[in-house]
Protein backbone atom coordinates (compact mmCIF):
# COMPACT_ATOMS: atom_id res chain seq x y z
CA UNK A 1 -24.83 -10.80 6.69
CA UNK A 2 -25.36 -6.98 7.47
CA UNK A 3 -23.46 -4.67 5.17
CA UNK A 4 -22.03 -1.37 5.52
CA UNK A 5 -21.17 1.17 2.50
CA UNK A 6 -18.64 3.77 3.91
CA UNK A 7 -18.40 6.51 0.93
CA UNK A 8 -21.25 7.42 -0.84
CA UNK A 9 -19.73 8.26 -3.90
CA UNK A 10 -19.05 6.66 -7.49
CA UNK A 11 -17.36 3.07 -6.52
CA UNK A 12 -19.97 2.89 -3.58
CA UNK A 13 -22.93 2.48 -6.53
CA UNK A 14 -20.71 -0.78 -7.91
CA UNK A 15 -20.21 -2.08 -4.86
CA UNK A 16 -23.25 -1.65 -3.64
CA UNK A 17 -24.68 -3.35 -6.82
CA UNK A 18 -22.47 -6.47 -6.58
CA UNK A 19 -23.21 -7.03 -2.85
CA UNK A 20 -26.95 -6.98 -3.63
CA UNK A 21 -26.82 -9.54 -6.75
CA UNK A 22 -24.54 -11.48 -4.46
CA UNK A 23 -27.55 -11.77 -2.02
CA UNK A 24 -26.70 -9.74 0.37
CA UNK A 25 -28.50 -6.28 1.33
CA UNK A 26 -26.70 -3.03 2.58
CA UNK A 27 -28.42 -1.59 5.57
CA UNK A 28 -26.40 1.44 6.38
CA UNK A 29 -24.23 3.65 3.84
CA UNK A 30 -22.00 6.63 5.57
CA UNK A 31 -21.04 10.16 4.01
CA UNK A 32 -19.82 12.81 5.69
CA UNK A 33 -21.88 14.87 3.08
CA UNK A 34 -25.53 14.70 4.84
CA UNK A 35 -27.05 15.22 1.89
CA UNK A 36 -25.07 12.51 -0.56
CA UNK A 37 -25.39 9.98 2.33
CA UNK A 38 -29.89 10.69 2.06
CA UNK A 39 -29.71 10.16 -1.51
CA UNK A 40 -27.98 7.09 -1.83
CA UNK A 41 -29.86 5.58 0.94
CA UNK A 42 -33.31 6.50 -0.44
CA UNK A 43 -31.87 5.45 -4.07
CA UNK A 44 -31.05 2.24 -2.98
CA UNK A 45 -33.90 1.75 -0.55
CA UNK A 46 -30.85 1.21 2.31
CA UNK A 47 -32.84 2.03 6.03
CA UNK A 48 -30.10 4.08 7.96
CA UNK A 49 -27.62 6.43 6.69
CA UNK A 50 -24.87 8.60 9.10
CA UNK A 51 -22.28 10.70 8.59
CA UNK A 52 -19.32 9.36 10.31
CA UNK A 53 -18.54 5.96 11.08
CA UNK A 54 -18.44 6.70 15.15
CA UNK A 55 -22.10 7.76 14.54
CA UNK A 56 -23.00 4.45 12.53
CA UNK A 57 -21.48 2.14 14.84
CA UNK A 58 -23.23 3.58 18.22
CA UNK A 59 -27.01 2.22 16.09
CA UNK A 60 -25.75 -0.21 14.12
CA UNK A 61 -23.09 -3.01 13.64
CA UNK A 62 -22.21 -4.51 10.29
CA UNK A 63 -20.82 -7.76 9.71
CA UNK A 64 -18.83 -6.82 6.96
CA UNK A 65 -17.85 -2.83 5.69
CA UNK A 66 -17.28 -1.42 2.27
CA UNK A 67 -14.38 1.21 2.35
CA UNK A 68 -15.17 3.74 -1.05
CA UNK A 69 -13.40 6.82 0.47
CA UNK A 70 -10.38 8.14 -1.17
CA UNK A 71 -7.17 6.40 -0.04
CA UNK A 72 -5.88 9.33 2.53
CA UNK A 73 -9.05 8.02 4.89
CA UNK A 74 -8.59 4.42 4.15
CA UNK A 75 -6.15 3.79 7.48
CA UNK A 76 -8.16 5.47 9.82
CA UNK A 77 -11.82 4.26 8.72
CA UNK A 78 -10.21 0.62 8.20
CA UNK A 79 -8.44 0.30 11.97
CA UNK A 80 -11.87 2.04 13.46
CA UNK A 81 -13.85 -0.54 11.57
CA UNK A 82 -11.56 -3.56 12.82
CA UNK A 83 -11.68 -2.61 16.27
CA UNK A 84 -15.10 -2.92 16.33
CA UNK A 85 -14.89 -6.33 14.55
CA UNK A 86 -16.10 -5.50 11.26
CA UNK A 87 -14.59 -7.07 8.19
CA UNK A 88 -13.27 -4.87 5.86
CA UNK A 89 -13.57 -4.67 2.23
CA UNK A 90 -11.12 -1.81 0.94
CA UNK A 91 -11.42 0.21 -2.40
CA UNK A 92 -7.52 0.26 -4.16
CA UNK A 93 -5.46 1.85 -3.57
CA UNK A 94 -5.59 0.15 0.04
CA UNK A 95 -3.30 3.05 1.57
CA UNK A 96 -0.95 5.87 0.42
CA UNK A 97 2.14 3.88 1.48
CA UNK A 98 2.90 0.96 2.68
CA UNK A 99 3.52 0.90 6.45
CA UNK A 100 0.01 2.35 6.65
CA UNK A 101 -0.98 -0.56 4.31
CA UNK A 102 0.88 -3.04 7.13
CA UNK A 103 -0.77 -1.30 9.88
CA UNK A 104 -4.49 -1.60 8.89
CA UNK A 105 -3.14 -5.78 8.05
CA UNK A 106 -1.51 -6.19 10.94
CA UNK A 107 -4.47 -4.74 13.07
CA UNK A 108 -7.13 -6.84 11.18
CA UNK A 109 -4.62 -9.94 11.77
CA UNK A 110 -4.23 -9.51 15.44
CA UNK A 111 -7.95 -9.07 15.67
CA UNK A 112 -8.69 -12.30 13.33
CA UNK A 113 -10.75 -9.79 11.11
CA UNK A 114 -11.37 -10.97 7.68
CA UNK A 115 -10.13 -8.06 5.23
CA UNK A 116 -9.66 -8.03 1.65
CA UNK A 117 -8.76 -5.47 -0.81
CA UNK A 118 -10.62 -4.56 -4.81
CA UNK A 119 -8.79 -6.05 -7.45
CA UNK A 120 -11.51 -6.23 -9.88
CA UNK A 121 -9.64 -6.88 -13.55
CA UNK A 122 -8.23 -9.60 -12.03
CA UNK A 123 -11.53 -11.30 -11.32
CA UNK A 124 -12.64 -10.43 -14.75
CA UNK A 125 -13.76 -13.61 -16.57
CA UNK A 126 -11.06 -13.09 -18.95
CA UNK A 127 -8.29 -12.91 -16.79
CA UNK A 128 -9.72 -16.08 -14.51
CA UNK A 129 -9.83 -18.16 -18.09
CA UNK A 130 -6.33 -16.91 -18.41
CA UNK A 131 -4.81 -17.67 -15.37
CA UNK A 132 -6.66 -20.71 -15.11
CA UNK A 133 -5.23 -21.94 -18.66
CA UNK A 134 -1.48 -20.64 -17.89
CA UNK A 135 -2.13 -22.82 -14.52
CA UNK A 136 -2.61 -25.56 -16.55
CA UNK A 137 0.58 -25.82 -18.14
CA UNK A 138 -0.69 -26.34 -21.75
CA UNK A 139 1.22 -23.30 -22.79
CA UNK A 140 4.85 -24.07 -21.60
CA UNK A 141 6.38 -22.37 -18.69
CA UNK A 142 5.95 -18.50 -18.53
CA UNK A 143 8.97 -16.16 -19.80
CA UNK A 144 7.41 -12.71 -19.44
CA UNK A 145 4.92 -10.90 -18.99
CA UNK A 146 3.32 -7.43 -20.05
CA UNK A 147 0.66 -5.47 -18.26
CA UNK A 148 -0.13 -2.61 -20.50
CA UNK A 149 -2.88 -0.11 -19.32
CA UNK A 150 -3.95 3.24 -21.10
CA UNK A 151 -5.58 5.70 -19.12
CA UNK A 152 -7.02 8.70 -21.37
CA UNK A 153 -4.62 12.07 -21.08
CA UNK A 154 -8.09 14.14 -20.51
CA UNK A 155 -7.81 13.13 -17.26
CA UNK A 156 -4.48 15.11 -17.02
CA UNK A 157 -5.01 18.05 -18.57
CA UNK A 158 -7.93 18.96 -16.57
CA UNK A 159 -8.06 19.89 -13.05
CA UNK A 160 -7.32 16.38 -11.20
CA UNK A 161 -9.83 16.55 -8.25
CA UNK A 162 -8.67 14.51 -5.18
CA UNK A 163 -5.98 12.84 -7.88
CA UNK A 164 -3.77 16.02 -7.10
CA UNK A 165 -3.56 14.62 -3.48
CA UNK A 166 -1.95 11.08 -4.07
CA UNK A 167 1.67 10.56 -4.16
CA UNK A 168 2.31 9.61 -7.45
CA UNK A 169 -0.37 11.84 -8.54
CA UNK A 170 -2.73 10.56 -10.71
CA UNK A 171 -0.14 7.35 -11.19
CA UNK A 172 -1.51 6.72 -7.32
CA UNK A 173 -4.41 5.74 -8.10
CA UNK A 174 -3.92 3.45 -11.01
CA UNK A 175 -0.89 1.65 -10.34
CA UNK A 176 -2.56 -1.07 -8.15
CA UNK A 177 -4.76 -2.22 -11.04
CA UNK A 178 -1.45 -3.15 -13.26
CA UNK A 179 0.75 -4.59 -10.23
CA UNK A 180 -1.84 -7.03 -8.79
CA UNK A 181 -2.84 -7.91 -12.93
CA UNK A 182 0.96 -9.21 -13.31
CA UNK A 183 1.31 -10.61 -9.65
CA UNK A 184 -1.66 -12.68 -11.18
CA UNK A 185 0.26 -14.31 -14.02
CA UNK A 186 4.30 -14.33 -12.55
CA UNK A 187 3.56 -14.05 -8.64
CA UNK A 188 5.82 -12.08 -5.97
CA UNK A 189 7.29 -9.23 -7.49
CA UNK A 190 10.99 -7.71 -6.78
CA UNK A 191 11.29 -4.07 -8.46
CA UNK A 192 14.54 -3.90 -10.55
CA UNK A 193 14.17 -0.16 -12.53
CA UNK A 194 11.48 2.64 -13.16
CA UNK A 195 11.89 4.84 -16.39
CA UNK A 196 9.06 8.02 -16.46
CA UNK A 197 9.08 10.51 -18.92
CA UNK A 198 6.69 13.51 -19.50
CA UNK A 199 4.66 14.20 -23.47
CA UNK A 200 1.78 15.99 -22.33
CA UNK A 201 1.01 19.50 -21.52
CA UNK A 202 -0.69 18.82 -17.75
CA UNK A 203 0.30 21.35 -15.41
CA UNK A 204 0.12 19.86 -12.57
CA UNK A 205 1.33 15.67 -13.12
CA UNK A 206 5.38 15.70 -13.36
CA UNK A 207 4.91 12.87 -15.37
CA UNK A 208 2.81 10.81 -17.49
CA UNK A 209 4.24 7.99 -18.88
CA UNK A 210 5.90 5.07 -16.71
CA UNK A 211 7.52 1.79 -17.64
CA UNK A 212 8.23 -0.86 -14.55
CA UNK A 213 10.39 -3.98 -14.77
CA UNK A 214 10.19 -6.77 -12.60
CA UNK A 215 11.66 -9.84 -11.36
CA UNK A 216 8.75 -12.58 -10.62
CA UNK A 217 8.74 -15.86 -9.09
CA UNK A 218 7.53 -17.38 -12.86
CA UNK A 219 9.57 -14.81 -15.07
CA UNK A 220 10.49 -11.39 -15.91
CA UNK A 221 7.57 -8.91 -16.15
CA UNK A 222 6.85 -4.97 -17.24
CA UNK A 223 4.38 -2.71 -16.70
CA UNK A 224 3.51 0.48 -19.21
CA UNK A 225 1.08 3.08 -17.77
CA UNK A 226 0.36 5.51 -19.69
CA UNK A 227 -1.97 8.88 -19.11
CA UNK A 228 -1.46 9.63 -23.19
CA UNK A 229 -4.51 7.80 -24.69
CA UNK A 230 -7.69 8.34 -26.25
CA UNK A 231 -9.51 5.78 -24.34
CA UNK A 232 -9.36 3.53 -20.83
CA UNK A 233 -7.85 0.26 -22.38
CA UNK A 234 -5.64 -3.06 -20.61
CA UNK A 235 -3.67 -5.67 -22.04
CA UNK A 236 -1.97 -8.74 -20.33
CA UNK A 237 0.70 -10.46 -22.89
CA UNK A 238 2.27 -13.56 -21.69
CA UNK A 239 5.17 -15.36 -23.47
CA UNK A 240 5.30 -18.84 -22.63
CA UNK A 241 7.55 -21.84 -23.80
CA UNK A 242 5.19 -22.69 -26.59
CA UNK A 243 2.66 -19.40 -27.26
CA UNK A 244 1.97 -16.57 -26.15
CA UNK A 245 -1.31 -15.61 -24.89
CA UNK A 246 -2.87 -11.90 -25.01
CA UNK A 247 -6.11 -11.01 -23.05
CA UNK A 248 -7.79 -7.68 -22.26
CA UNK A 249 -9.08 -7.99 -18.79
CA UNK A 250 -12.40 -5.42 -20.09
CA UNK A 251 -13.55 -8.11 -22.57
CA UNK A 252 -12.22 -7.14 -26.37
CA UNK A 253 -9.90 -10.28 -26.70
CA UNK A 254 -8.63 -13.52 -25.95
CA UNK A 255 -6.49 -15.22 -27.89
CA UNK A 256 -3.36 -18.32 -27.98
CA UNK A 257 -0.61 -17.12 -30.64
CA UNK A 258 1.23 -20.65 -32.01
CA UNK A 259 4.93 -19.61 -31.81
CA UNK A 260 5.14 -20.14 -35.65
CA UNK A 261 3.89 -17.62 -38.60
CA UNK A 262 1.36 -20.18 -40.01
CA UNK A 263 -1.91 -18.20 -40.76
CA UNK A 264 -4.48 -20.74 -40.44
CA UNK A 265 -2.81 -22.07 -37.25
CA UNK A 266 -2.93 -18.77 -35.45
CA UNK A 267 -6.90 -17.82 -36.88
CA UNK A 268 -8.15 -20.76 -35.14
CA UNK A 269 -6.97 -19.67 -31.23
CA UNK A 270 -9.81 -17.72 -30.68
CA UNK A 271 -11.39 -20.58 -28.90
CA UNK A 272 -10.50 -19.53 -25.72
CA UNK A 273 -12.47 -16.20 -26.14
CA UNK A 274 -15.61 -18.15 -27.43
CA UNK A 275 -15.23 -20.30 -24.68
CA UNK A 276 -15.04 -17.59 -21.57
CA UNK A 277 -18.32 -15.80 -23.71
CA UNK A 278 -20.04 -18.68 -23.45
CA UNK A 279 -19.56 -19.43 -20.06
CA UNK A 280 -20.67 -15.88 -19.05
CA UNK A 281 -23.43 -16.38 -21.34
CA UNK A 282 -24.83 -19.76 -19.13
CA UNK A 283 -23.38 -18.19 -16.37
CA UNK A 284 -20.90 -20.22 -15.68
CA UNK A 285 -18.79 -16.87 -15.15
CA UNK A 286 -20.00 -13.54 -14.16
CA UNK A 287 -19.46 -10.37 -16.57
CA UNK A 288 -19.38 -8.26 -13.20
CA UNK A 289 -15.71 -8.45 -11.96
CA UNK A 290 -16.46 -6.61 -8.85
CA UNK A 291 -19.43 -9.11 -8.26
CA UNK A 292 -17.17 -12.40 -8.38
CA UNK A 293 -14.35 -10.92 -6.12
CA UNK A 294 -16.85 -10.37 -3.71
CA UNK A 295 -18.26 -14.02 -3.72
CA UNK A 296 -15.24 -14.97 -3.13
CA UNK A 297 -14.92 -12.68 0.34
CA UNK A 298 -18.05 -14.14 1.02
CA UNK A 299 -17.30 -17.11 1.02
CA UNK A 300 -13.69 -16.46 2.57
CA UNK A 301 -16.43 -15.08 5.16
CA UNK A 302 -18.51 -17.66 5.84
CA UNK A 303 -16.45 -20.89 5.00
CA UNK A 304 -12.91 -19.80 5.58
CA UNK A 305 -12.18 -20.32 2.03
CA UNK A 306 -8.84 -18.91 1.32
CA UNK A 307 -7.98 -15.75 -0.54
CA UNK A 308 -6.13 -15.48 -3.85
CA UNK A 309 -4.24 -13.37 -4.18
CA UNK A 310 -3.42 -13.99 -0.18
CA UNK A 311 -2.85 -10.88 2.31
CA UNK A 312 0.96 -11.77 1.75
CA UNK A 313 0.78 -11.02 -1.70
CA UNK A 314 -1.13 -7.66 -1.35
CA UNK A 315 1.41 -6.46 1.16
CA UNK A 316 4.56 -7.12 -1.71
CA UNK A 317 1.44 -5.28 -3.82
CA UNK A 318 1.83 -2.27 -2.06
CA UNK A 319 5.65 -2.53 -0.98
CA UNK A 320 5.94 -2.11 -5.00
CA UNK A 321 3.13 0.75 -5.23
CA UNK A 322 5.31 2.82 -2.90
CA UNK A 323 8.63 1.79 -4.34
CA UNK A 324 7.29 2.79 -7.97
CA UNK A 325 5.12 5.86 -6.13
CA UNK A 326 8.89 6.90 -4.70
CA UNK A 327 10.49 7.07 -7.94
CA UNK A 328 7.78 9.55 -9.42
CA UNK A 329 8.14 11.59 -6.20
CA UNK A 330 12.05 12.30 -6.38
């Protein structure tokens, strides 16, 4: 399988690095900055680099594309790509809104294009112990469930970059990495309110703290985002019938709460995060999120092994991004 990196900057290193320990090389990387596209080619030991995708095609045809340019590109790269038959793998956010989102799926679909989009905490081995233990049904049927994630306010109170494009602002690019997190654990998700409020002193995000809630196909659900931390940090809480389970998606726990207060009950449901260290330890599981998603579109690729989550469930991903993005914007 020949591989195409489109972007040559920070996300196109990760990628690049899980294709590779996936076994597959990247022959070609694009950058409309001459100079960034060079370096990461000779880093990387890649043999062609261009600097537009209209020059890369006319040499050379991937099988399958990496999309790391920032979301306002994503349409036009993406439909280019498919009408050429490439697959596409798409850096989140996939697009700014969501009829752009349904065009690029819509043209891969009509094309029978294979395209999927980065969802990497939810390939964490964390959350695919978690899911795969809430599939199980040993903890009751879900209630709710909480996606918290803490983005540091330095972010905000300097100068934004390319974040000052988005709608949502710096919400815009973020808010896919909660969404798809609780799609994970309560499915399809209807939008019922959106409360934002403002406690920093950015000058140029309107706000910086939102709370979602959610009607899901297993339960109620919220989402906190918040741009008012010290540090980069996610938590998934799930109530169920009979515990409730809390995982952070980056790694720091795991755990099975008993619904009672007894002490010694409760110490002992760490298990599960022994467990998912071992497995990554035998490998069994793979530490690199990023490298395990794309596996998967590999194998989707090669085997016609179906996607989870499905392209239906990224569309109601971003008919919510732009429902949530639409609240921040009024």
């Amino acid at each position: 399988m020949k591989v195409a990196i489109i972007g040559a900057g920070y996300s196109a290193h990760h990628h690049l690095r899980a294709w590779s320990s996936n076994g597959v090389r990247v022959e070609a990387v694009v950058d409309i900055n001459e100079s960034r596209a060079k370096e990461f080619a000779h880093k990387y030991n890649i043999r062609s680099w261009y600097t537009s995708v209209d020059e890369m095609i006319k040499e050379f045809k991937p099988d399958i594309a990496s999309i790391c340019t920032p979301p306002q590109t994503h349409r036009d790269i993406a439909t280019r790509l498919i009408n050429e038959d490439v697959n596409v793998f798409i850096e989140k956010p996939l697009a700014t809104n969501y009829s752009h989102a349904l065009e690029i799926i819509e043209k891969a679909r009509s094309k029978n294009i294979k395209i999927w989009v980065v969802m990497n905490y939810l390939f964490s081995p964390w959350m695919i112990e978690a899911r795969r233990i809430l599939r199980s049904g040993v903890l009751g049927d879900i209630v709710r469930a909480d996606v918290l994630f803490y983005a540091p306010q330095a972010v905000i109170l300097e100068g934004g970059g390319w974040l000052r494009d988005l709608p949502g602002d710096a919400f815009g690019e973020i808010l896919p990495h909660p969404i798809y997190l609780l799609q994970g654990v309560i499915g399809r998700l209807e939008l019922i309110d959106v409360s934002l409020k403002k406690f920093s002193q950015s000058s140029w995000m309107k706000y910086d703290e939102l709370i979602a809630f959610f009607k899901g196909e297993s339960g109620y659900g919220r989402i906190l985002a918040s741009y008012n931390s010290s540090n980069f940090d996610i938590y998934v809480i799930v109530e169920a019938s009979k515990s409730t389970l809390i995982v952070n998606p980056i790694g720091k726990t795991f755990v099975i709460l008993d619904k009672s207060w007894r002490f010694l009950r409760n110490i002992t449901q760490y298990i599960p995060y022994i467990s998912t260290a071992l497995k990554i330890f035998i490998g069994r599981l793979s530490k690199d999120p990023l490298k395990q998603q794309i596996r998967y579109f590999i194998e989707h690729i090669r085997n016609n092994k179906p996607l989870e989550p499905n392209i239906d469930l990224i569309m109601n991903q971003y008919q919510i991004y732009e429902e949530i993005i639409s609240k921040y914007e009024v």
